[in-house]
Protein backbone atom coordinates (compact mmCIF):
# COMPACT_ATOMS: atom_id res chain seq x y z
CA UNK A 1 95.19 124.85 194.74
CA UNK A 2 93.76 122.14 192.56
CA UNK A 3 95.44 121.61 188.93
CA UNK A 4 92.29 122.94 187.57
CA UNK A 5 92.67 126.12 189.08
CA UNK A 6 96.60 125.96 188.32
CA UNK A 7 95.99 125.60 184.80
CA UNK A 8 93.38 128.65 184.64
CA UNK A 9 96.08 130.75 186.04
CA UNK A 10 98.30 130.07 183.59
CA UNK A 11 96.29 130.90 180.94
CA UNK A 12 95.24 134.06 182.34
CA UNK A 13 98.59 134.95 182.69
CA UNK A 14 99.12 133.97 178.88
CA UNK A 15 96.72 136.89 178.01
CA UNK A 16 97.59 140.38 176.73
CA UNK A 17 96.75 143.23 178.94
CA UNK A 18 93.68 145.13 178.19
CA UNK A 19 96.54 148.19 177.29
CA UNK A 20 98.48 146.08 175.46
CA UNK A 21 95.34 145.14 173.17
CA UNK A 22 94.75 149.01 172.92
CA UNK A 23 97.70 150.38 172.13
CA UNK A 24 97.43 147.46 168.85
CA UNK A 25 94.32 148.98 168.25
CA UNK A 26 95.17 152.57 168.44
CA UNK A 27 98.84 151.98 166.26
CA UNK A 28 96.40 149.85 163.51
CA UNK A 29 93.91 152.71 162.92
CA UNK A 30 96.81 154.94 162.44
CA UNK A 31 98.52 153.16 160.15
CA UNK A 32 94.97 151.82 157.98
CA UNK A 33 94.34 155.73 158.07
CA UNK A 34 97.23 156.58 156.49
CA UNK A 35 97.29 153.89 153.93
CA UNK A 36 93.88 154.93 153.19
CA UNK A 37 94.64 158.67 152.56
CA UNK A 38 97.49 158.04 150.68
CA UNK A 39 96.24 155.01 148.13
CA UNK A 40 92.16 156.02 148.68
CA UNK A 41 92.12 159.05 149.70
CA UNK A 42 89.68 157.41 152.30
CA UNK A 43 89.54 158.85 156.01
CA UNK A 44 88.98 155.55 157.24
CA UNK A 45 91.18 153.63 160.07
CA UNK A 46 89.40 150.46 159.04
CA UNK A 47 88.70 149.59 155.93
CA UNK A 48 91.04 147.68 153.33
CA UNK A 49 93.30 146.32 155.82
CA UNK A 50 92.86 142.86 158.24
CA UNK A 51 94.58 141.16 161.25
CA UNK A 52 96.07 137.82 159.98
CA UNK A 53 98.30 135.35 162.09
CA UNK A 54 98.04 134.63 165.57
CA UNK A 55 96.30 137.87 166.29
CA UNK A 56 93.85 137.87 163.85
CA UNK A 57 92.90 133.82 164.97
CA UNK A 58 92.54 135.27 168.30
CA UNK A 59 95.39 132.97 169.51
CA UNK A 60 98.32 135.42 170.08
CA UNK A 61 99.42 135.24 173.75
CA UNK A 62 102.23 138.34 174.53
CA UNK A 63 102.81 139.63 171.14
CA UNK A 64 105.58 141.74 170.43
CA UNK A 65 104.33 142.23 166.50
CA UNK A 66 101.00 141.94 164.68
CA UNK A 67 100.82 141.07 161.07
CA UNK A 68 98.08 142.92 158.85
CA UNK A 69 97.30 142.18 155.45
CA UNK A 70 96.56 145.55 153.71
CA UNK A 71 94.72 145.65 149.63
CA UNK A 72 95.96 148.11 147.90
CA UNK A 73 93.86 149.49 145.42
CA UNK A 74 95.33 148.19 141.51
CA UNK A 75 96.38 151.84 140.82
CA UNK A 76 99.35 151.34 142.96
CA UNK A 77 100.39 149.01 140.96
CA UNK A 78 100.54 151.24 137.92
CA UNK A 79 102.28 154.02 139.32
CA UNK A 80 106.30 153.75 138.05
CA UNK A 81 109.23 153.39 140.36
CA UNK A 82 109.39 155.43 143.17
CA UNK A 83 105.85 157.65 142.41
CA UNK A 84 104.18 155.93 145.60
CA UNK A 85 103.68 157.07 148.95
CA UNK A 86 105.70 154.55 149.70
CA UNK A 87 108.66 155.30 147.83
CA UNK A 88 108.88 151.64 146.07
């Protein structure tokens, strides 16, 4: 096998699985949609939320986390101490 063809194998086997990409897929709706109901109330599994890091460059070779940057609307902000969904 030529070096070439070495070197393509190893970055093949560098690459997430076609599941693996799913299952980030399916666990990021899930938690967008939930964000979204609870600051928007927005049905949306979407919107307001990106992939940053590795992931989001497209660079991320077996990833055991994903970061996601998430705006929250500015009312969240104003809500006092412990009034938000998420308890903070």
């Amino acid at each position: 096998m030529r070096t070439a063809d070495k070197f393509t194998v190893f970055c093949n086997n560098l690459r997430m699985s076609e599941v693996a990409i799913s299952n980030i897929h399916y666990r990021y709706q899930k938690v967008t949609g939930q964000l979204n109901a609870d600051f928007r109330q927005l049905n949306s599994g979407i919107e307001h939320t990106r992939y940053v890091g590795s992931y989001g460059r497209g660079t991320a070779i077996q990833v055991n986390a994903v970061d996601v940057l998430v705006e929250l609307p500015n009312a969240a902000l104003a809500r006092p101490a412990g009034d938000s969904p998420l308890g903070v």
